[in-house]
PDB file of N, CA and C in Angstrom:
ATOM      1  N   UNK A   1     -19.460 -40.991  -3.839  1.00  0.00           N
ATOM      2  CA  UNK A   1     -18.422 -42.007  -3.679  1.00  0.00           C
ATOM      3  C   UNK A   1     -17.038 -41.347  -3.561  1.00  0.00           C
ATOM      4  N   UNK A   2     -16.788 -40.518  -4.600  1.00  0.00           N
ATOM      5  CA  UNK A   2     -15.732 -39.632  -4.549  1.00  0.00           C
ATOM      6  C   UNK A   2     -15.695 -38.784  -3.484  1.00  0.00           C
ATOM      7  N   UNK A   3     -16.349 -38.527  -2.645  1.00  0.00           N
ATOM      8  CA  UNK A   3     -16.632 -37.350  -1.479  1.00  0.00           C
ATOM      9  C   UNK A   3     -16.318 -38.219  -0.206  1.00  0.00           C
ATOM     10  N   UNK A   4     -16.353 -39.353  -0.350  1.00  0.00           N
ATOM     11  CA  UNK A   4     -16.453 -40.147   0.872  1.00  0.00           C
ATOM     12  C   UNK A   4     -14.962 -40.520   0.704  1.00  0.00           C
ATOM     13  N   UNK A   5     -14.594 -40.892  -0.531  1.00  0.00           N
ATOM     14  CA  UNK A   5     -13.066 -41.397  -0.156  1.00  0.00           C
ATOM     15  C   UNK A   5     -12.141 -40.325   0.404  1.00  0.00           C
ATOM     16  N   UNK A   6     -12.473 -38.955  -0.529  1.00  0.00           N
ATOM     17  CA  UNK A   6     -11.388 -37.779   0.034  1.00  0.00           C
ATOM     18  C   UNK A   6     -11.787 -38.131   1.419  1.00  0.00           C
ATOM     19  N   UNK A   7     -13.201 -37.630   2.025  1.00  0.00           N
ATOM     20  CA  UNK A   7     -13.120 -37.595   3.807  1.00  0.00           C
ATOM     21  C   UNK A   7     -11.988 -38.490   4.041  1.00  0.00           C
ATOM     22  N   UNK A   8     -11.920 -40.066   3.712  1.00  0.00           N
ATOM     23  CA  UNK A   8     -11.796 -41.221   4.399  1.00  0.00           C
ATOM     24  C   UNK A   8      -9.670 -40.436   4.342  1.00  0.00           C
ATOM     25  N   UNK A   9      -9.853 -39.943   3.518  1.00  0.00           N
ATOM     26  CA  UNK A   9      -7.752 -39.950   3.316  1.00  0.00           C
ATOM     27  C   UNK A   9      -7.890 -38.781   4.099  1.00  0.00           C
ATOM     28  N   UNK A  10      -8.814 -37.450   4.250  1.00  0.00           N
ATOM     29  CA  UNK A  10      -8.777 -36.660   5.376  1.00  0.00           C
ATOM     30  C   UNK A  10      -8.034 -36.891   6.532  1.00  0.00           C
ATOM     31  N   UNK A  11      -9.409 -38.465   7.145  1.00  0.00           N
ATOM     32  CA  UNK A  11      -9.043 -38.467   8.337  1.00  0.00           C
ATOM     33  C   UNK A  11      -8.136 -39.593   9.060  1.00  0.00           C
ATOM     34  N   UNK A  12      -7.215 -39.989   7.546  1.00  0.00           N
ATOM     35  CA  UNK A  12      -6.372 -40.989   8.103  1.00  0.00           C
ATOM     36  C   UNK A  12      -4.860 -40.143   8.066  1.00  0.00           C
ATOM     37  N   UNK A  13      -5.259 -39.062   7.607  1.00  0.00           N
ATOM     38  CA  UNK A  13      -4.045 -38.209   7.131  1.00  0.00           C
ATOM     39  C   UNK A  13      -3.489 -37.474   8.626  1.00  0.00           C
ATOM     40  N   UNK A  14      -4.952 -36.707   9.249  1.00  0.00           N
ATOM     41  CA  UNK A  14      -5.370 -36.075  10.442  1.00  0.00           C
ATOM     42  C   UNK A  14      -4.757 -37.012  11.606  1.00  0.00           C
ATOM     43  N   UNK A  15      -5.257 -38.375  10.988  1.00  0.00           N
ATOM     44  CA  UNK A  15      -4.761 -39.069  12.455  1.00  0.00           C
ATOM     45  C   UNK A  15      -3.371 -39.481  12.813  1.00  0.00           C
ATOM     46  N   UNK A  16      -2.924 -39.570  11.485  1.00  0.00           N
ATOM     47  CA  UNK A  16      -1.217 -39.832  11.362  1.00  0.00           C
ATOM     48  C   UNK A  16      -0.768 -38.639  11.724  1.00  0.00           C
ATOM     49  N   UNK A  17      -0.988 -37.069  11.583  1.00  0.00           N
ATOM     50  CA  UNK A  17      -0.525 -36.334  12.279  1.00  0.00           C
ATOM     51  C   UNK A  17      -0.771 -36.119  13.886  1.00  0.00           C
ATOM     52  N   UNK A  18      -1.414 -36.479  13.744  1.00  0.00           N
ATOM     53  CA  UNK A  18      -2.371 -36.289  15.445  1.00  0.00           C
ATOM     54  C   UNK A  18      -1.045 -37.484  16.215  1.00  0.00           C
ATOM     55  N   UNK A  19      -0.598 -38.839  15.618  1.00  0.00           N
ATOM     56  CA  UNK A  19       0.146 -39.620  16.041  1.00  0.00           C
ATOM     57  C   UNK A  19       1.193 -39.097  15.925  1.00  0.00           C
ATOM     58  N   UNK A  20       1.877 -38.770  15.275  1.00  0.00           N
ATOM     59  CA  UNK A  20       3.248 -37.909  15.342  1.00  0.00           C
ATOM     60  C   UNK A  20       3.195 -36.947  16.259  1.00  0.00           C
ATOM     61  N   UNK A  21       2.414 -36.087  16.447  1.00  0.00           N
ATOM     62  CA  UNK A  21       2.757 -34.804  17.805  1.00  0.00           C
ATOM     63  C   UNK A  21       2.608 -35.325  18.852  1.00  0.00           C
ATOM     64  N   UNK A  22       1.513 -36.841  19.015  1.00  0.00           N
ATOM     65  CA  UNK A  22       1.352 -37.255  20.254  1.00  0.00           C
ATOM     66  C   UNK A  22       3.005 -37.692  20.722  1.00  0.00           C
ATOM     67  N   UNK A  23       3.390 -38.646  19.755  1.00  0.00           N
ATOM     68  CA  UNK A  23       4.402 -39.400  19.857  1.00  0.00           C
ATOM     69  C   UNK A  23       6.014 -38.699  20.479  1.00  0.00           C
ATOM     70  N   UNK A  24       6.217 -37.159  19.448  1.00  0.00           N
ATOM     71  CA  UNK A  24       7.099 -36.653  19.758  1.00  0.00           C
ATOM     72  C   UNK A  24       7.407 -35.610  20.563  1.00  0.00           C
ATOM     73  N   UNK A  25       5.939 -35.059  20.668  1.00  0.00           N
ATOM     74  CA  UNK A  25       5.740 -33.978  21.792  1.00  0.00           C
ATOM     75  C   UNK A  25       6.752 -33.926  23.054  1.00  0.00           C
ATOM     76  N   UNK A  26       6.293 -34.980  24.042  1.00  0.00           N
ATOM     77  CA  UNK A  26       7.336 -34.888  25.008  1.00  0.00           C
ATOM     78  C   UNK A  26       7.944 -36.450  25.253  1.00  0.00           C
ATOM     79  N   UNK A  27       8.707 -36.448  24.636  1.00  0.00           N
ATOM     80  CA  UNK A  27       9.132 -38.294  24.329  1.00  0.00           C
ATOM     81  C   UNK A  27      10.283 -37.764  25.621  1.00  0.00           C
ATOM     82  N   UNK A  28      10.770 -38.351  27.136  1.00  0.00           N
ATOM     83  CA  UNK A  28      11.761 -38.308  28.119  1.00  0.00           C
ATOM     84  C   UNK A  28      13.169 -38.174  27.258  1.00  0.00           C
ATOM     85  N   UNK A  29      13.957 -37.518  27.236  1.00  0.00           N
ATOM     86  CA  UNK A  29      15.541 -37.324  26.623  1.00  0.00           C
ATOM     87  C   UNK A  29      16.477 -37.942  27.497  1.00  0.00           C
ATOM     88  N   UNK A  30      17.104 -38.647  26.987  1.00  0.00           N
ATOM     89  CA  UNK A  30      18.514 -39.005  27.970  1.00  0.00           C
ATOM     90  C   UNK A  30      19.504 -37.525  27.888  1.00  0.00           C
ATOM     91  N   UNK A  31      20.653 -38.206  28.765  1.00  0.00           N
ATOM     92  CA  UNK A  31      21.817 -36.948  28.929  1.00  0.00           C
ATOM     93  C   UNK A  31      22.223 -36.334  27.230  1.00  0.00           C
ATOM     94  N   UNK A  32      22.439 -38.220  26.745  1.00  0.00           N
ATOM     95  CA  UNK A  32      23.146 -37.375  25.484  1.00  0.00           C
ATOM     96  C   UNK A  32      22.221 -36.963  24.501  1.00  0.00           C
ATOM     97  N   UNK A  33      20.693 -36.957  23.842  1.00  0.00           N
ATOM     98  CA  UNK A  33      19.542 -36.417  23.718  1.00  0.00           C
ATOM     99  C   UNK A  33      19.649 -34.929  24.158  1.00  0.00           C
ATOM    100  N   UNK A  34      19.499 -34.753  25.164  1.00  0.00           N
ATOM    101  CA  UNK A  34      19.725 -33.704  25.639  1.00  0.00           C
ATOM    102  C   UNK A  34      20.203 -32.658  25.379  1.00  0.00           C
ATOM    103  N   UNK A  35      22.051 -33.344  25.189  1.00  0.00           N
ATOM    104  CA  UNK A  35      23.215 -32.424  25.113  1.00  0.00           C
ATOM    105  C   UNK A  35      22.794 -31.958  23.466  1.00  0.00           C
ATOM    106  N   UNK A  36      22.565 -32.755  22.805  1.00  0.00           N
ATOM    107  CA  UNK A  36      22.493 -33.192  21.276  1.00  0.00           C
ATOM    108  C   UNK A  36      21.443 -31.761  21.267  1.00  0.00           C
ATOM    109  N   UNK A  37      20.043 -31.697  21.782  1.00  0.00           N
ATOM    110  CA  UNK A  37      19.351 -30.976  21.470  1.00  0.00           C
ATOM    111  C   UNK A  37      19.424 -30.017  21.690  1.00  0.00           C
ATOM    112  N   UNK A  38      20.230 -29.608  23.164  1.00  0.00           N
ATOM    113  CA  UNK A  38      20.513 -28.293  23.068  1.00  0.00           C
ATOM    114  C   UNK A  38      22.000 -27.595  22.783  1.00  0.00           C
ATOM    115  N   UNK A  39      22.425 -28.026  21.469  1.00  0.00           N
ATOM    116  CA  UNK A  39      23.811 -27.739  21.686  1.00  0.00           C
ATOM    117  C   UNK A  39      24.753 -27.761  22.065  1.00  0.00           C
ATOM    118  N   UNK A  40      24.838 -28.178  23.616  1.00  0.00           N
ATOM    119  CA  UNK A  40      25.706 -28.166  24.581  1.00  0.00           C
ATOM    120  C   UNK A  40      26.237 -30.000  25.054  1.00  0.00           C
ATOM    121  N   UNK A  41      27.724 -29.582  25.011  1.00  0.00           N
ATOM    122  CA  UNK A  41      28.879 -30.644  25.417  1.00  0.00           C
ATOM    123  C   UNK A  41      27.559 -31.221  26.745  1.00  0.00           C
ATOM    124  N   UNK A  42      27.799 -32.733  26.900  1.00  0.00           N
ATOM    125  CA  UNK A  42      27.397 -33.888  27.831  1.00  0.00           C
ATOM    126  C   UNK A  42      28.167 -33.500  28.974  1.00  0.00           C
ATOM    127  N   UNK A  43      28.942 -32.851  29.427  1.00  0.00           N
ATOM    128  CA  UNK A  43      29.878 -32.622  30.533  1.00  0.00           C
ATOM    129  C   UNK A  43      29.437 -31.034  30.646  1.00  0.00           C
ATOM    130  N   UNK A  44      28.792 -30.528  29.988  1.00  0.00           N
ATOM    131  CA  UNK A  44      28.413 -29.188  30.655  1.00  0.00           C
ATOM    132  C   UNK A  44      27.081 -29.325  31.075  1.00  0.00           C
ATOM    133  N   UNK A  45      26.364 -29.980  30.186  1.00  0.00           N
ATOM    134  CA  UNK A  45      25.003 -30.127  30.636  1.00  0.00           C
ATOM    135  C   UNK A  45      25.142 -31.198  32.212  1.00  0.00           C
ATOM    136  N   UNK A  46      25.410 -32.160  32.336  1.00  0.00           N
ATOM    137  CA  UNK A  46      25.709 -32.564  33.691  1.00  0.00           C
ATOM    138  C   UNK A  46      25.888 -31.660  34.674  1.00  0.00           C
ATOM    139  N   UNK A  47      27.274 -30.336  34.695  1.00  0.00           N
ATOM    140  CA  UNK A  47      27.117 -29.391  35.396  1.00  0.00           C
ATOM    141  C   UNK A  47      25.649 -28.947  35.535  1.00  0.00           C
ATOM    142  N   UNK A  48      25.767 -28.407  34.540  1.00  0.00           N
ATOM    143  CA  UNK A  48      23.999 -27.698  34.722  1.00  0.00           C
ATOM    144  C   UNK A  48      23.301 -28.640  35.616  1.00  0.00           C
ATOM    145  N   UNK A  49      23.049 -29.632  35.696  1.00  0.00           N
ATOM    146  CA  UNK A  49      21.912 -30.743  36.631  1.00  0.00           C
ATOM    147  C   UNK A  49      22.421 -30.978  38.082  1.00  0.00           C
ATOM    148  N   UNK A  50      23.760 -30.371  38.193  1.00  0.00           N
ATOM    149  CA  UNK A  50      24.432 -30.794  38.829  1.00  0.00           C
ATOM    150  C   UNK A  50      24.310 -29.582  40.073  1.00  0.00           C
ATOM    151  N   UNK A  51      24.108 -28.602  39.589  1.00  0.00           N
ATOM    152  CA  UNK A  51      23.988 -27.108  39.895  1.00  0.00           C
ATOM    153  C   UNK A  51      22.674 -26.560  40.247  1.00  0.00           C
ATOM    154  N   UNK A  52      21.400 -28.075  39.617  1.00  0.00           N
ATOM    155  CA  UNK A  52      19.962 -27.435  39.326  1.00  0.00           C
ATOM    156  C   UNK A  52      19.544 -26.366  38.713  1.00  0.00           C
ATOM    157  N   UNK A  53      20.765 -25.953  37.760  1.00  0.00           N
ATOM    158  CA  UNK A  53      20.249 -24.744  36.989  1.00  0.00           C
ATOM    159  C   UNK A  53      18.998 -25.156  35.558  1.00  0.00           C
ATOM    160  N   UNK A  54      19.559 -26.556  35.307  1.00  0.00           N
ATOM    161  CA  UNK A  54      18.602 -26.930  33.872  1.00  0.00           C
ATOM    162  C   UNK A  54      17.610 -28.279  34.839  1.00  0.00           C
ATOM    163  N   UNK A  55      16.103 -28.062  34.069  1.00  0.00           N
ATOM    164  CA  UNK A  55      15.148 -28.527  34.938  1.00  0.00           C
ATOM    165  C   UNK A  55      15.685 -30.545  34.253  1.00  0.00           C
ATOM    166  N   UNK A  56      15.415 -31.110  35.153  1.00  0.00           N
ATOM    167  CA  UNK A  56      16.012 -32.197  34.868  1.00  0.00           C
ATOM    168  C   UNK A  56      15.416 -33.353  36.208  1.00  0.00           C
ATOM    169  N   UNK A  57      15.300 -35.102  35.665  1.00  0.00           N
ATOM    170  CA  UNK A  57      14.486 -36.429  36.318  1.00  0.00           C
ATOM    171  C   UNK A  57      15.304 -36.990  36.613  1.00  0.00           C
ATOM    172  N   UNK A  58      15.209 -37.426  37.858  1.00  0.00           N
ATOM    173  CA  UNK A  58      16.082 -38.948  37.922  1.00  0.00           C
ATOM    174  C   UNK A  58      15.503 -39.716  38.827  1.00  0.00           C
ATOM    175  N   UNK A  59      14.253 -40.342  38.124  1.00  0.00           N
ATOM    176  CA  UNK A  59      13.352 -40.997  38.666  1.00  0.00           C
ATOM    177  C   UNK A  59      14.112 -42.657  39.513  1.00  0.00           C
ATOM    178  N   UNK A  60      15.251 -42.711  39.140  1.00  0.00           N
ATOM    179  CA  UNK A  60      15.903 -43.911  39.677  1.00  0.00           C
ATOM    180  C   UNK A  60      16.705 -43.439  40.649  1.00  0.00           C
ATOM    181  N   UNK A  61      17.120 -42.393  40.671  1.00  0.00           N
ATOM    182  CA  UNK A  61      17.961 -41.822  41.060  1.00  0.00           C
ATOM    183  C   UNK A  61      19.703 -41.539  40.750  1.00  0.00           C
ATOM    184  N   UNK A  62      19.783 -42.449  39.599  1.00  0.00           N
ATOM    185  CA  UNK A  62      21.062 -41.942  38.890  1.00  0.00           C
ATOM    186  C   UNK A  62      20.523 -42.005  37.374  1.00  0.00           C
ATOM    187  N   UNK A  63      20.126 -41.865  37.076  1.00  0.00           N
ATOM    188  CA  UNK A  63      20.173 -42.047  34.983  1.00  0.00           C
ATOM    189  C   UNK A  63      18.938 -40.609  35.089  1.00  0.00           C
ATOM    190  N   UNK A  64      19.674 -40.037  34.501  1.00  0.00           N
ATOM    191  CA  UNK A  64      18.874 -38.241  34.285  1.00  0.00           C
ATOM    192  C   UNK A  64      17.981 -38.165  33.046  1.00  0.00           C
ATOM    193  N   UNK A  65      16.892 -37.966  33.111  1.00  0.00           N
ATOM    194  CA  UNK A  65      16.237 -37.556  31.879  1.00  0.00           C
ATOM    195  C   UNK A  65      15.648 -36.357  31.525  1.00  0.00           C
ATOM    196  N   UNK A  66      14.906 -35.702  30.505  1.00  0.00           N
ATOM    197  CA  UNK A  66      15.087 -34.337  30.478  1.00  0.00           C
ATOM    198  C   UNK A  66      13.953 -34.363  29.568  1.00  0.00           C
ATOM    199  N   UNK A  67      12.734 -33.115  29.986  1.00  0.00           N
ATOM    200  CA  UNK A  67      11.473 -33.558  29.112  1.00  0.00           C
ATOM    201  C   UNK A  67      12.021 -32.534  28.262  1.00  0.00           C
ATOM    202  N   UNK A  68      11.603 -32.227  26.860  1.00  0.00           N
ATOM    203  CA  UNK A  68      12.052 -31.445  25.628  1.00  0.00           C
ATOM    204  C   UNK A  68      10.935 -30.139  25.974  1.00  0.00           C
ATOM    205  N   UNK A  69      10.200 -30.071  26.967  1.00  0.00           N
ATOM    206  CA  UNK A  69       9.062 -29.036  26.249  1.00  0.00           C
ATOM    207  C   UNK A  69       9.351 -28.218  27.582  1.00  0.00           C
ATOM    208  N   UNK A  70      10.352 -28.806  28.783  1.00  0.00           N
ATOM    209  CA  UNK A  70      10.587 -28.427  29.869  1.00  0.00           C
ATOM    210  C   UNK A  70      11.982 -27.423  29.248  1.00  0.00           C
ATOM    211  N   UNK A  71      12.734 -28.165  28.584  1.00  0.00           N
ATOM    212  CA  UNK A  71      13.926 -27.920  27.863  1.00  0.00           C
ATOM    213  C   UNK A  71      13.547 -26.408  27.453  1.00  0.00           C
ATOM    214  N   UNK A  72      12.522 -26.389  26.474  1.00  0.00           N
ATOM    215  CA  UNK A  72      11.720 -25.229  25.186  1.00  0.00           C
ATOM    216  C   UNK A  72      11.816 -23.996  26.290  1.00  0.00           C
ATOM    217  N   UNK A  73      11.288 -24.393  27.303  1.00  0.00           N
ATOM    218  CA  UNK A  73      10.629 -23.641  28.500  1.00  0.00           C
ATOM    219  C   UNK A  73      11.834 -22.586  29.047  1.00  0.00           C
ATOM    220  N   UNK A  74      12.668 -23.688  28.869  1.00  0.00           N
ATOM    221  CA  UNK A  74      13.976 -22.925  29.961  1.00  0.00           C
ATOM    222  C   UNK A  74      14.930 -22.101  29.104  1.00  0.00           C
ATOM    223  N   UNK A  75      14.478 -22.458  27.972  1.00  0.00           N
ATOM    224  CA  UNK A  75      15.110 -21.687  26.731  1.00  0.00           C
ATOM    225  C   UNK A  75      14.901 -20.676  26.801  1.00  0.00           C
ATOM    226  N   UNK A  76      13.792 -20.416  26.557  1.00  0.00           N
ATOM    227  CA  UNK A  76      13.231 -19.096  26.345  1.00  0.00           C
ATOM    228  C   UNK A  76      12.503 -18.642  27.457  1.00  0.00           C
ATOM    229  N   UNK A  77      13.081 -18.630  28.793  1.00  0.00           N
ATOM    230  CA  UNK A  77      12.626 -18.368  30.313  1.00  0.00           C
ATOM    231  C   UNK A  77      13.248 -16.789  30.634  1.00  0.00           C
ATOM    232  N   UNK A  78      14.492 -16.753  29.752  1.00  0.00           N
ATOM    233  CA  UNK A  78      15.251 -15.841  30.273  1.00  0.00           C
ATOM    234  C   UNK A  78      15.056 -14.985  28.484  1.00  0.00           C
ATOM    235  N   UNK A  79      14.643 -13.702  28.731  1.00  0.00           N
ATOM    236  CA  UNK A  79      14.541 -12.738  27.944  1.00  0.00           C
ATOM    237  C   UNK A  79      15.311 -11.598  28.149  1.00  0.00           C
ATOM    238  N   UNK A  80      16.437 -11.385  27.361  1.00  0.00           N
ATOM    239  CA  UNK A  80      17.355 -10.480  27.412  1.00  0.00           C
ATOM    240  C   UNK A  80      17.124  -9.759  26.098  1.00  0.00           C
ATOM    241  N   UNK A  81      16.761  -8.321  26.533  1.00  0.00           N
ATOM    242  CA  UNK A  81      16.069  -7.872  25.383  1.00  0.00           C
ATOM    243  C   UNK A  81      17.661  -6.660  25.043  1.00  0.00           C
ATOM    244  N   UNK A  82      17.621  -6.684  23.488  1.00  0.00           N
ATOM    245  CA  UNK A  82      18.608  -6.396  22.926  1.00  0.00           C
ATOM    246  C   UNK A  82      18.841  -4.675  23.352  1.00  0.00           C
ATOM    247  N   UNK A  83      20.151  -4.287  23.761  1.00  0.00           N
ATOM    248  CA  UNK A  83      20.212  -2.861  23.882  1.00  0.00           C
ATOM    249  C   UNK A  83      20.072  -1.881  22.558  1.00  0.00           C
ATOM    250  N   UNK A  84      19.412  -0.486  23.107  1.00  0.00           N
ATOM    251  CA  UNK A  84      19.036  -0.062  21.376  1.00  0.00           C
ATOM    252  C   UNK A  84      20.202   1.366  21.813  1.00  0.00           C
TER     253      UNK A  84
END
């Protein structure tokens, strides 16, 4: 009885995490999302989209969105390895 309840909080525990990574994994970012996440002023990041330097949607064709894992990507795209 006791063996069955731990499983049962196991796999409600498992699934609430499983719902959270689904959920936040790649949730679309607006501009200011964006700016917010990566540090950077709303008027520079625009440049950047503006320039096509940062990967970036505008499935309407004006309101920009920005996937976070595309974001991760471009972060760490460029490896500048430290001088020794």
């Amino acid at each position: 009885m006791q063996q069955e309840q731990n499983q049962n909080e196991v796999v409600e525990k498992l699934t609430s995490i499983e719902t959270l990574l689904r959920d936040g994994k790649d949730k679309p970012l607006n501009l200011t999302e964006a700016a917010e996440y990566l540090g950077f002023s709303e008027s520079y990041l625009y440049k950047l989209t503006s320039k096509k330097i940062i990967p970036h949607h505008k499935p309407t064709g004006k309101v920009i969105f920005f996937s976070k894992a595309e974001l991760d990507e471009w972060i760490f795209s460029s490896n500048n390895e430290a001088v020794k």
